[in-house]
N, C-alpha and C. Protein backbone atom coordinates (compact mmCIF):
# COMPACT_ATOMS: atom_id res chain seq x y z
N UNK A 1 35.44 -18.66 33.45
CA UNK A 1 34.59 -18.12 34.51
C UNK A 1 35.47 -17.83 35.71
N UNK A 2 35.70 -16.60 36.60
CA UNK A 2 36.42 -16.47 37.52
C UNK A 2 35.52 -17.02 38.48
N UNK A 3 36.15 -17.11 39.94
CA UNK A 3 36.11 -17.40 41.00
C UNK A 3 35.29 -16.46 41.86
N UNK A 4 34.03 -17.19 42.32
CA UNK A 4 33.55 -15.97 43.03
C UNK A 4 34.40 -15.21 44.26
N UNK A 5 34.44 -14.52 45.09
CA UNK A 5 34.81 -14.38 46.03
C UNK A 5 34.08 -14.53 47.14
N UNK A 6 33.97 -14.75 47.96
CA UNK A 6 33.20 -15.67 49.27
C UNK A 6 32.80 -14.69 50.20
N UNK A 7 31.91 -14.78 50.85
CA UNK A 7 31.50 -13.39 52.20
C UNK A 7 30.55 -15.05 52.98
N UNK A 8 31.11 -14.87 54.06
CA UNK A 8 29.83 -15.73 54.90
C UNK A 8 28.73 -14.92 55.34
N UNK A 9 27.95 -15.85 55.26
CA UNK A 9 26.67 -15.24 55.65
C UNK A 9 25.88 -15.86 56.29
N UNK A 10 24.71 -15.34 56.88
CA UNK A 10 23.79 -16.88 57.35
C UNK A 10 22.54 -16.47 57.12
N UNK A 11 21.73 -17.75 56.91
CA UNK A 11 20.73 -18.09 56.02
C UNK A 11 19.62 -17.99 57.15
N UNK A 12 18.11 -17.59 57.11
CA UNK A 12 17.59 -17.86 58.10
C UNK A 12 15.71 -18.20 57.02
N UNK A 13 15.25 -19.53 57.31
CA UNK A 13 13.99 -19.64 56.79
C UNK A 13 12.48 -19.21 56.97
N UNK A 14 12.87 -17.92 57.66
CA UNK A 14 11.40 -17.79 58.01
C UNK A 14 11.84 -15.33 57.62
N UNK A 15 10.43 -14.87 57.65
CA UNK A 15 10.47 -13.48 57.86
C UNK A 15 10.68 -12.80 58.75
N UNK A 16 10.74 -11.59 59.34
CA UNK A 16 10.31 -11.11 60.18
C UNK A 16 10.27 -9.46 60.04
N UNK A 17 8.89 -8.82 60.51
CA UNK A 17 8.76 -7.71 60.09
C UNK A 17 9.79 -7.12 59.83
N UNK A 18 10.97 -6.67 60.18
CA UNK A 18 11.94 -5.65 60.13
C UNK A 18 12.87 -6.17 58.93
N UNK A 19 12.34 -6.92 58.21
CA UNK A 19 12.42 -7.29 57.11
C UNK A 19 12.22 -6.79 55.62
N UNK A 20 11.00 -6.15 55.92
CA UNK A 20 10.11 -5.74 54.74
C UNK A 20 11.04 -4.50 53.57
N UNK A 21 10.99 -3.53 54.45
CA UNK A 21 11.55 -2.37 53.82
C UNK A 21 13.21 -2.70 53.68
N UNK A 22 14.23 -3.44 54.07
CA UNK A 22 15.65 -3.80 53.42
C UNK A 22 15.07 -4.24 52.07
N UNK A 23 14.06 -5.49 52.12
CA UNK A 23 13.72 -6.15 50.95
C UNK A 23 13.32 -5.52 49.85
N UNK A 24 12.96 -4.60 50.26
CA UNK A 24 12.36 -3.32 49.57
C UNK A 24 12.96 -2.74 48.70
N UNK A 25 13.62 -2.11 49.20
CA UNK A 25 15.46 -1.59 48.84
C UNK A 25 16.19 -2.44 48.18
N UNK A 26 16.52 -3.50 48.42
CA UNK A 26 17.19 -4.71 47.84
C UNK A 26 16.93 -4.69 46.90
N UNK A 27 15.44 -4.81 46.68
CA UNK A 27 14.63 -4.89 44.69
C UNK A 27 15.10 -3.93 44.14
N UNK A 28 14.87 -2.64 44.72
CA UNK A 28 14.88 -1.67 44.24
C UNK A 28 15.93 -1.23 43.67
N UNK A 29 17.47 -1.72 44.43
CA UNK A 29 18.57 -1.45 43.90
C UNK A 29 19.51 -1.98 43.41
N UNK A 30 18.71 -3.64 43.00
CA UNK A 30 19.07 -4.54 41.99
C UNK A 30 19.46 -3.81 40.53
N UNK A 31 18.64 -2.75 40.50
CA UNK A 31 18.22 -2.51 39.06
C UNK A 31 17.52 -3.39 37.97
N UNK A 32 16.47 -4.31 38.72
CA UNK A 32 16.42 -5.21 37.61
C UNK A 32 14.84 -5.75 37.83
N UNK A 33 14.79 -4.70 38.76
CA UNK A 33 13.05 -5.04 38.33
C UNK A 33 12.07 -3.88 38.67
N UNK A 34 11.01 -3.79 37.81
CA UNK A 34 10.19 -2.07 37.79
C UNK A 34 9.52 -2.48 38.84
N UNK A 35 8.54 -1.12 38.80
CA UNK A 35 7.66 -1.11 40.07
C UNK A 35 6.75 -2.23 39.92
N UNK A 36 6.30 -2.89 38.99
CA UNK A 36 5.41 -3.41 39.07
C UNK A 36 5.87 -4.92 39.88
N UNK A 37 6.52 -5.09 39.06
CA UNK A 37 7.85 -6.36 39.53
C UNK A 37 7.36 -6.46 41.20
N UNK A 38 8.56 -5.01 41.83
CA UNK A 38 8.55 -5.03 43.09
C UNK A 38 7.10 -5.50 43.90
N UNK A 39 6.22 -4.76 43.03
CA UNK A 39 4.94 -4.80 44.21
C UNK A 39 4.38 -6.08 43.93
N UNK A 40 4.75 -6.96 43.42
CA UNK A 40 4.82 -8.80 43.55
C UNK A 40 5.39 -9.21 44.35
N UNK A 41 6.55 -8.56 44.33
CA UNK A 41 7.50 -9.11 45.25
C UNK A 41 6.96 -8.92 46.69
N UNK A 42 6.87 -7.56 46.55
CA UNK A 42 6.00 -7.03 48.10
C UNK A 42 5.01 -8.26 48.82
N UNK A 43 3.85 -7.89 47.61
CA UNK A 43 2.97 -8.99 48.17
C UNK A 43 2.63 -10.53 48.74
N UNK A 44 4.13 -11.15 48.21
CA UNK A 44 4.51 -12.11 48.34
C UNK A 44 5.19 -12.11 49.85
N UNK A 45 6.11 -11.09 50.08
CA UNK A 45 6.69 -10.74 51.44
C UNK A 45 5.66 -10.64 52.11
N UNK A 46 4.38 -9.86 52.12
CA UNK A 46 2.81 -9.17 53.05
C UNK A 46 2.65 -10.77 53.51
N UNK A 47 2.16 -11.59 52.50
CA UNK A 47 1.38 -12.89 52.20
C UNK A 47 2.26 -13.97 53.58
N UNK A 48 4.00 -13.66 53.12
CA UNK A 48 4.59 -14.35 54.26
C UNK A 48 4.43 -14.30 55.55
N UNK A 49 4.51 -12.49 55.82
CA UNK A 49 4.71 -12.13 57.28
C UNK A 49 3.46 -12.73 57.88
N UNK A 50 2.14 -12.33 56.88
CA UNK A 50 0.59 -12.16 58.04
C UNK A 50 0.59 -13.89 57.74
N UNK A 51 1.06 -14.94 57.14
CA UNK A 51 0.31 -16.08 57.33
C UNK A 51 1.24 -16.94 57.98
N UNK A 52 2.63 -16.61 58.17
CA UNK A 52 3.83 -17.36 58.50
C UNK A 52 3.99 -18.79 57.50
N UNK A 53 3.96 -20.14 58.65
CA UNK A 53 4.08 -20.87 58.28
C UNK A 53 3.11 -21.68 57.43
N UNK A 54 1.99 -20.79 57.47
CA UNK A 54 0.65 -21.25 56.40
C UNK A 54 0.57 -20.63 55.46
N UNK A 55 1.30 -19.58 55.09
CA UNK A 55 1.96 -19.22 53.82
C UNK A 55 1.89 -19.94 52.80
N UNK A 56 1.56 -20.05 51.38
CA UNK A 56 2.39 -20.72 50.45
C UNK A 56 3.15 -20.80 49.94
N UNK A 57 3.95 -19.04 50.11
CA UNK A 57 5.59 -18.69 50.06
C UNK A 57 6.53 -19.28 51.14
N UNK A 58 7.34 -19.50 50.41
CA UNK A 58 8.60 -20.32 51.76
C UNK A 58 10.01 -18.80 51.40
N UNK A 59 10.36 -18.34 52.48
CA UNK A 59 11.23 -17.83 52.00
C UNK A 59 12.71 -17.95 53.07
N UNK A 60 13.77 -17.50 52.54
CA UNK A 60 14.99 -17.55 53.02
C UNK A 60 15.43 -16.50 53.09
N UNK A 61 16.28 -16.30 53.82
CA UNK A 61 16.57 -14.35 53.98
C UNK A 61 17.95 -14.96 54.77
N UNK A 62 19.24 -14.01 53.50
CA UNK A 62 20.42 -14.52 53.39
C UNK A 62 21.19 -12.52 55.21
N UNK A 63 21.66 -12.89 55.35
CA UNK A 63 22.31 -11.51 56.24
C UNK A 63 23.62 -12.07 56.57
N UNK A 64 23.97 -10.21 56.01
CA UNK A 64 25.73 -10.44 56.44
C UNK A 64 25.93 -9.51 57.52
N UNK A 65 26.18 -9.72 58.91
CA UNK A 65 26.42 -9.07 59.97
C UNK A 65 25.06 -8.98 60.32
N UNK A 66 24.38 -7.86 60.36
CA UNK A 66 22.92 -7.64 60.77
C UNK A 66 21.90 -7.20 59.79
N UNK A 67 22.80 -7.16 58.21
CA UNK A 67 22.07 -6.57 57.08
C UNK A 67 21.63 -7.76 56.42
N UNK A 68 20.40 -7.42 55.54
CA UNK A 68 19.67 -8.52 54.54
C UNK A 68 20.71 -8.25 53.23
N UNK A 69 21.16 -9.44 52.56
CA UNK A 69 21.95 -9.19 51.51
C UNK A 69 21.67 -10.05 50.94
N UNK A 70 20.00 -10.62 50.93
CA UNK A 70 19.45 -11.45 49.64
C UNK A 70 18.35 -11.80 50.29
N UNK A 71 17.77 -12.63 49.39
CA UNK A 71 16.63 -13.60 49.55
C UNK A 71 15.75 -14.12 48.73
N UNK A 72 15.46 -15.24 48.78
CA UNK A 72 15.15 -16.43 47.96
C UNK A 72 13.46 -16.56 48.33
N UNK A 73 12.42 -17.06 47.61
CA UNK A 73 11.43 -17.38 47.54
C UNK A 73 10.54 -18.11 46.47
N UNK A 74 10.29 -19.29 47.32
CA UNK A 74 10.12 -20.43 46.50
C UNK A 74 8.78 -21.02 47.02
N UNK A 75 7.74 -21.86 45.97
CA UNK A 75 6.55 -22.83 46.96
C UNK A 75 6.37 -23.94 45.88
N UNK A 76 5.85 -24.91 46.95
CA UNK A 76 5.49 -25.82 45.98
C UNK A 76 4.34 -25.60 44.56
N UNK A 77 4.48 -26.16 43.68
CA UNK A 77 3.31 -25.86 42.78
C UNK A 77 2.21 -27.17 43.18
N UNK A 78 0.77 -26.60 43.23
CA UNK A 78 -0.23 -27.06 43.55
C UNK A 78 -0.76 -28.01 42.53
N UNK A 79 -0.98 -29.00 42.69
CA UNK A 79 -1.39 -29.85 41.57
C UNK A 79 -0.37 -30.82 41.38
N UNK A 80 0.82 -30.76 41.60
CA UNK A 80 1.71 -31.34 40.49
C UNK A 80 2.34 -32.29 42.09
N UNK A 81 3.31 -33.57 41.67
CA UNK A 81 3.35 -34.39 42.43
C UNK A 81 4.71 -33.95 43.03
N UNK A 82 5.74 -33.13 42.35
CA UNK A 82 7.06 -33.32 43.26
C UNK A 82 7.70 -31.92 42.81
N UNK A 83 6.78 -31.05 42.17
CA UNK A 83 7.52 -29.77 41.60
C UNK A 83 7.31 -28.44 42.64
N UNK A 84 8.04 -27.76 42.17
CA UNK A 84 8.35 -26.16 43.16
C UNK A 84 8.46 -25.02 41.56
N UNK A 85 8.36 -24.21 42.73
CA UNK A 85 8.72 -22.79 41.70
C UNK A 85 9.22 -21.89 42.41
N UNK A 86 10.29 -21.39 42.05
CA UNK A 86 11.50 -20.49 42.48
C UNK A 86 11.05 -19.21 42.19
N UNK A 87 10.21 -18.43 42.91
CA UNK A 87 9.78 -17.21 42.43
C UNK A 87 11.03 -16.14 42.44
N UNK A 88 11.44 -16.02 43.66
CA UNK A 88 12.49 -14.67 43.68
C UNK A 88 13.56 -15.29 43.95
N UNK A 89 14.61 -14.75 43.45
CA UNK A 89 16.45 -14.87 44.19
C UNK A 89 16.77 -13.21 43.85
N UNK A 90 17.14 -12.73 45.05
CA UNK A 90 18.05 -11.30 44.64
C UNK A 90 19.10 -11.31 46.20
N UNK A 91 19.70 -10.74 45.36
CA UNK A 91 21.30 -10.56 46.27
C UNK A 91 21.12 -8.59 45.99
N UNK A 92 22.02 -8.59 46.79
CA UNK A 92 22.03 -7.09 47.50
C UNK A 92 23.37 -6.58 46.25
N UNK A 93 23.42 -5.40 45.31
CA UNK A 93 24.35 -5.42 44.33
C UNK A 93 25.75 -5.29 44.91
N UNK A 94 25.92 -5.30 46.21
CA UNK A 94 27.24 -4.82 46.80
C UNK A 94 27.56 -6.32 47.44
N UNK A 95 26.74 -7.28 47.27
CA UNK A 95 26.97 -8.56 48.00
C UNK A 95 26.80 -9.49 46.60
N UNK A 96 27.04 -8.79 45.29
CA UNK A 96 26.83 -10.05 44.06
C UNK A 96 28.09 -10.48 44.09
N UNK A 97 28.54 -11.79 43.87
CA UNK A 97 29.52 -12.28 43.31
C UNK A 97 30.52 -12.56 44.68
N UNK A 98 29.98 -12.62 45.53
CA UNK A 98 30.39 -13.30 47.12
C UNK A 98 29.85 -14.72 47.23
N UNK A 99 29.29 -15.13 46.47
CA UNK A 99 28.40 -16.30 46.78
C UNK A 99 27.38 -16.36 47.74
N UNK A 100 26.53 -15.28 47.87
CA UNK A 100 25.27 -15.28 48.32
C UNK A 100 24.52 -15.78 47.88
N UNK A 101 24.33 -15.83 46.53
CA UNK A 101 23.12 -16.08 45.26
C UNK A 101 23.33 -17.35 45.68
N UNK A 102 24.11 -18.11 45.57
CA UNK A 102 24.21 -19.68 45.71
C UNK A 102 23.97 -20.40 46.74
N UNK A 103 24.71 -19.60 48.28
CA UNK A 103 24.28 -19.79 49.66
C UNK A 103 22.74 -20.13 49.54
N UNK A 104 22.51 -18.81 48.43
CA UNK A 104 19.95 -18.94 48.87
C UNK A 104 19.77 -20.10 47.81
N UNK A 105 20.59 -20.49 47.15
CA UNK A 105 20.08 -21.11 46.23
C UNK A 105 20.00 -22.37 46.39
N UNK A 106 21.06 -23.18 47.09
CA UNK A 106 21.50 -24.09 47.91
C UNK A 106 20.54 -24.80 48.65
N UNK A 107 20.03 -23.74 49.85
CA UNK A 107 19.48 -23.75 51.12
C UNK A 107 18.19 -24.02 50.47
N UNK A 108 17.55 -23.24 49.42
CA UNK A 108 16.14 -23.26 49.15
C UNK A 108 16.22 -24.83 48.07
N UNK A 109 17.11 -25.20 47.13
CA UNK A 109 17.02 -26.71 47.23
C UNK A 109 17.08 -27.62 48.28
N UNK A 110 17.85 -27.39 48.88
CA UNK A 110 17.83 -28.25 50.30
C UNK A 110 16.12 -28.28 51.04
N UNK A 111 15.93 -27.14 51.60
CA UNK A 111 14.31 -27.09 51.67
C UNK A 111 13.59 -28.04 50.59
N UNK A 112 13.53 -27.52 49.70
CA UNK A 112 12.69 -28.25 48.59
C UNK A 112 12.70 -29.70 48.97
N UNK A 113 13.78 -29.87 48.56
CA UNK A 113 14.13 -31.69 48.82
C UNK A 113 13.74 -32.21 49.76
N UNK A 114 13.50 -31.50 51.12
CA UNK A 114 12.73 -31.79 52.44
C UNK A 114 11.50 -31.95 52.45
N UNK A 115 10.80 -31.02 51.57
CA UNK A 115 9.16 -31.67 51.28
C UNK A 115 8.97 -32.21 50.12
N UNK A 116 9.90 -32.55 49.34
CA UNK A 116 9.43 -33.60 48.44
C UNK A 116 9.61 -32.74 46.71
N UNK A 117 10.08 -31.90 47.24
CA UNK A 117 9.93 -31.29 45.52
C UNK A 117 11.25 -31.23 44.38
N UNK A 118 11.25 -31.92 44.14
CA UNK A 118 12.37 -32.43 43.33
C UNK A 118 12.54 -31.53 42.13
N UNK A 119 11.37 -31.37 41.38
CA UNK A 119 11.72 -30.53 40.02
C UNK A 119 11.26 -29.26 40.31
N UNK A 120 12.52 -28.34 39.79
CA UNK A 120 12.62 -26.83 40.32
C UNK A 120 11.84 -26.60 38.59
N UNK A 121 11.20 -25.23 38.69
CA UNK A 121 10.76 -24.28 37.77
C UNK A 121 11.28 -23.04 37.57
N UNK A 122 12.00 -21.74 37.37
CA UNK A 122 12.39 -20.84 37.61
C UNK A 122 11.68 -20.31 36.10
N UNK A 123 11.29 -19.29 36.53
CA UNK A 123 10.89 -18.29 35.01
C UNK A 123 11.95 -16.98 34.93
N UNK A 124 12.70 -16.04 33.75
CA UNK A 124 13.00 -14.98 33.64
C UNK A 124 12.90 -14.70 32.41
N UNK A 125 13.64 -13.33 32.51
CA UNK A 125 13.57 -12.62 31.14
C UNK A 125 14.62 -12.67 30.29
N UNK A 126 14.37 -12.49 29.30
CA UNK A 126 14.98 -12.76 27.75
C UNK A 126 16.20 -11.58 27.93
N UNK A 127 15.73 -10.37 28.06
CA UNK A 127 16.66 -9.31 27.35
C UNK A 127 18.17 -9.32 27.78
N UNK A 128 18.73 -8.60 27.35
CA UNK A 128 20.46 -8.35 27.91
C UNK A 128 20.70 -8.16 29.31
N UNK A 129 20.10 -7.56 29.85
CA UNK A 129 20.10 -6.98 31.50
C UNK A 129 20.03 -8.22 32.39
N UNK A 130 19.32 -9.54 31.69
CA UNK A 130 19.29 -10.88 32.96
C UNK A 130 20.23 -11.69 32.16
N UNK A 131 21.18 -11.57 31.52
CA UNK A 131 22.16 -12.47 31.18
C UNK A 131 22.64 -12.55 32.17
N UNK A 132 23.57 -11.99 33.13
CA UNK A 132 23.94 -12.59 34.14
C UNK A 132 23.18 -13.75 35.03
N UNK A 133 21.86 -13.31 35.52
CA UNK A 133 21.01 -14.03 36.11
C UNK A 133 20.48 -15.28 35.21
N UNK A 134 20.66 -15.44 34.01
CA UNK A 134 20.69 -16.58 33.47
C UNK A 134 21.96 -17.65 33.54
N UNK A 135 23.28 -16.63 32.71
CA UNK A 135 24.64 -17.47 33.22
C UNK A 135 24.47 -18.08 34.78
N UNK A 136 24.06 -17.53 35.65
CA UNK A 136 23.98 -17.81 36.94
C UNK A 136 22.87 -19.36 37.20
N UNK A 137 21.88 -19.11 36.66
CA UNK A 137 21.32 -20.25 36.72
C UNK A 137 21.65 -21.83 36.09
N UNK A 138 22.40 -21.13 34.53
CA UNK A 138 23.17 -22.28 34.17
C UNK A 138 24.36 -23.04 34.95
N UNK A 139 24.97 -22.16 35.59
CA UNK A 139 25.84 -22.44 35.85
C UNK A 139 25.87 -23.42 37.46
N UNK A 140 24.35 -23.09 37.37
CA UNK A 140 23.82 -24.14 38.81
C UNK A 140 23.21 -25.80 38.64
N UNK A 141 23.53 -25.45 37.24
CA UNK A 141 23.10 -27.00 36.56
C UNK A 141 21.43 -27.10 36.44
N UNK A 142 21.06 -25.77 35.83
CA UNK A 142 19.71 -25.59 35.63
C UNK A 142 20.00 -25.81 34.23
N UNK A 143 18.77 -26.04 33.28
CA UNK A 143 18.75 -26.14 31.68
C UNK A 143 17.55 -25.32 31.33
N UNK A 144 17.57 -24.50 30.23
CA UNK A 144 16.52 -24.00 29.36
C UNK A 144 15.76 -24.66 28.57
N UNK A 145 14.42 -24.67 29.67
CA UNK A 145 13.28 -25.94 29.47
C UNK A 145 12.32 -25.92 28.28
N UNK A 146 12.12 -24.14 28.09
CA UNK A 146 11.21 -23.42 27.09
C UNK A 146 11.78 -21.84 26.82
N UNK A 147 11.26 -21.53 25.85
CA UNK A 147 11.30 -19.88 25.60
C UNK A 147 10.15 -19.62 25.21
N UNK A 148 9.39 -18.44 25.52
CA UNK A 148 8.04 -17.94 25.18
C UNK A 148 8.59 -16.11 24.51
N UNK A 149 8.40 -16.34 22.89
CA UNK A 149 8.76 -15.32 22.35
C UNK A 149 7.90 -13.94 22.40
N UNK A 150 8.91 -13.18 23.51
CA UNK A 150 8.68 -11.87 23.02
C UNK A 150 7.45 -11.72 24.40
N UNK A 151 7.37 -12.63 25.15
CA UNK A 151 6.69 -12.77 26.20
C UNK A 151 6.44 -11.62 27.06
N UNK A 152 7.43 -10.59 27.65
CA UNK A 152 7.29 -9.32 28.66
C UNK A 152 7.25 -8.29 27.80
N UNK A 153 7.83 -8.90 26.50
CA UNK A 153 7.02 -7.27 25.21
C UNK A 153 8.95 -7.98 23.93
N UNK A 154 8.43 -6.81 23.29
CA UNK A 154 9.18 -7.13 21.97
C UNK A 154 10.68 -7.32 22.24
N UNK A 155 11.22 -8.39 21.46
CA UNK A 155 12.81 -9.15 21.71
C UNK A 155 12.71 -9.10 23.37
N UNK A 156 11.63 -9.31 24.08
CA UNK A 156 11.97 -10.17 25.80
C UNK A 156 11.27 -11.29 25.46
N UNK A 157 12.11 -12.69 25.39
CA UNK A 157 11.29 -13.19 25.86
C UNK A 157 11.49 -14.32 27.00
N UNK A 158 10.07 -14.74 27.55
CA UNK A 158 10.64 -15.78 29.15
C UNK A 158 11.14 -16.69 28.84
N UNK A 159 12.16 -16.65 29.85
CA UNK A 159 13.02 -18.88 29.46
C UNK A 159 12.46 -18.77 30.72
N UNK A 160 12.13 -20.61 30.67
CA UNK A 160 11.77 -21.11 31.37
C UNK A 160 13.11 -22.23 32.19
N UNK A 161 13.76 -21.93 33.08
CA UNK A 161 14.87 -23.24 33.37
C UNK A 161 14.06 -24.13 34.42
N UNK A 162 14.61 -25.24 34.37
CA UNK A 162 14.62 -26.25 34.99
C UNK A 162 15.66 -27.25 35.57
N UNK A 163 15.35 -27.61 36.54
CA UNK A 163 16.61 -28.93 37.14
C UNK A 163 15.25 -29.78 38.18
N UNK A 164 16.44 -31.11 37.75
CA UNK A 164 15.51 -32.29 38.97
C UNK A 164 16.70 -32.20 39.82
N UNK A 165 16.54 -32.06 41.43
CA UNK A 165 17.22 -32.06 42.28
C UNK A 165 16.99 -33.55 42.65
N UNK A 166 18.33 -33.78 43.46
CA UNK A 166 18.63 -35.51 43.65
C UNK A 166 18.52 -35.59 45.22
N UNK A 167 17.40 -36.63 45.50
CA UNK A 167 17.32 -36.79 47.07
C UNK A 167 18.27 -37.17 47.64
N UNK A 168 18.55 -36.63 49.07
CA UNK A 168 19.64 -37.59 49.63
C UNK A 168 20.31 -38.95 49.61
C-alpha cells in the first residue's frame, strides 16, 4: 500500500448555506453516485441547514484554503444503545489520496465517541467502482459485518462494515 500524500486541511462540524451547491458538485464529480444517490445526499444537507443542531444528521465539512474538499455525515441510530451510522464520506477527486478521507473519518469518530456511540455501521456497494472505498474502509480497521446479495441490482451487492471505536 503506498503512502498517502498529506494536504492539511481543516475540519469544521457544523453547515453553512454556501455550502450546499460545492457539496453538490463534490457528489457529482466523485463519479460514484447517480442522481438518485445525490438527491439523498441533498436532502440530508436541506435537513442539516433548516434544523441545525436539532438535526439528526451530524455533519463535518473537510476545506482546503476556502474550498470544500469533503464531507462526512453521520447520526446516531435510534433505538439502539451506543451505535451510529456513517451515512456519507466523499472527498473532492482532486483531494483523494491527501488524507482527507481519514482527516473526516477521524473527526466524525472522535464526535461519535463524544456522545456515546461506539459501534460504527457504514453500508456500500458491491461492484468494482467502490473497491477503493471499501480498501479504504478496511484499511481503517473497519470489518465486513454482512453482504446482502445482489442488493442495488444484479452482481451489486451491499457490505455492510463495522468497527467498535475505543473510548478514551
Amino acid at each position: 500500500m503506498s503512502q498517502a500524500r498529506r494536504t492539511d486541511c481543516s475540519l469544521r462540524r457544523h453547515l453553512r448555506s454556501a455550502d450546499r451547491e460545492p457539496l453538490r458538485t463534490l457528489l457529482d464529480e466523485t463519479g460514484f453516485f447517480n442522481r438518485e444517490e445525490i438527491g439523498v445526499a441533498m436532502e440530508l444537507v436541506e435537513d442539516g441547514l433548516a434544523l441545525g443542531e436539532g438535526s439528526h444528521y451530524r455533519f463535518i465539512v473537510a476545506e482546503i484554503g476556502k474550498q470544500v474538499a469533503g464531507y462526512a455525515c453521520w447520526g446516531p441510530i435510534p433505538g439502539t444503545a451506543d451505535s451510529a451510522d456513517l451515512y456519507w464520506i466523499a472527498v473532492h477527486p482532486d483531494r483523494q489520496g491527501h488524507g482527507v478521507g481519514r482527516a473526516l473519518l477521524t473527526e466524525t469518530e472522535s464526535w461519535m465517541i463524544s456522545e456515546d456511540r461506539v459501534r460504527v455501521w457504514i453500508e456500500t456497494a458491491g461492484r468494482a467502482l467502490y473497491g477503493p472505498t471499501r480498501a479504504f474502509y478496511l484499511g481503517c480497521g473497519y470489518l465486513v459485518a454482512a453482504e446482502l446479495e445482489d442488493y442495488y441490482g444484479p452482481g451489486d451487492p451491499k457490505l455492510i462494515f463495522s468497527r467498535v471505536l475505543r473510548r478514551s
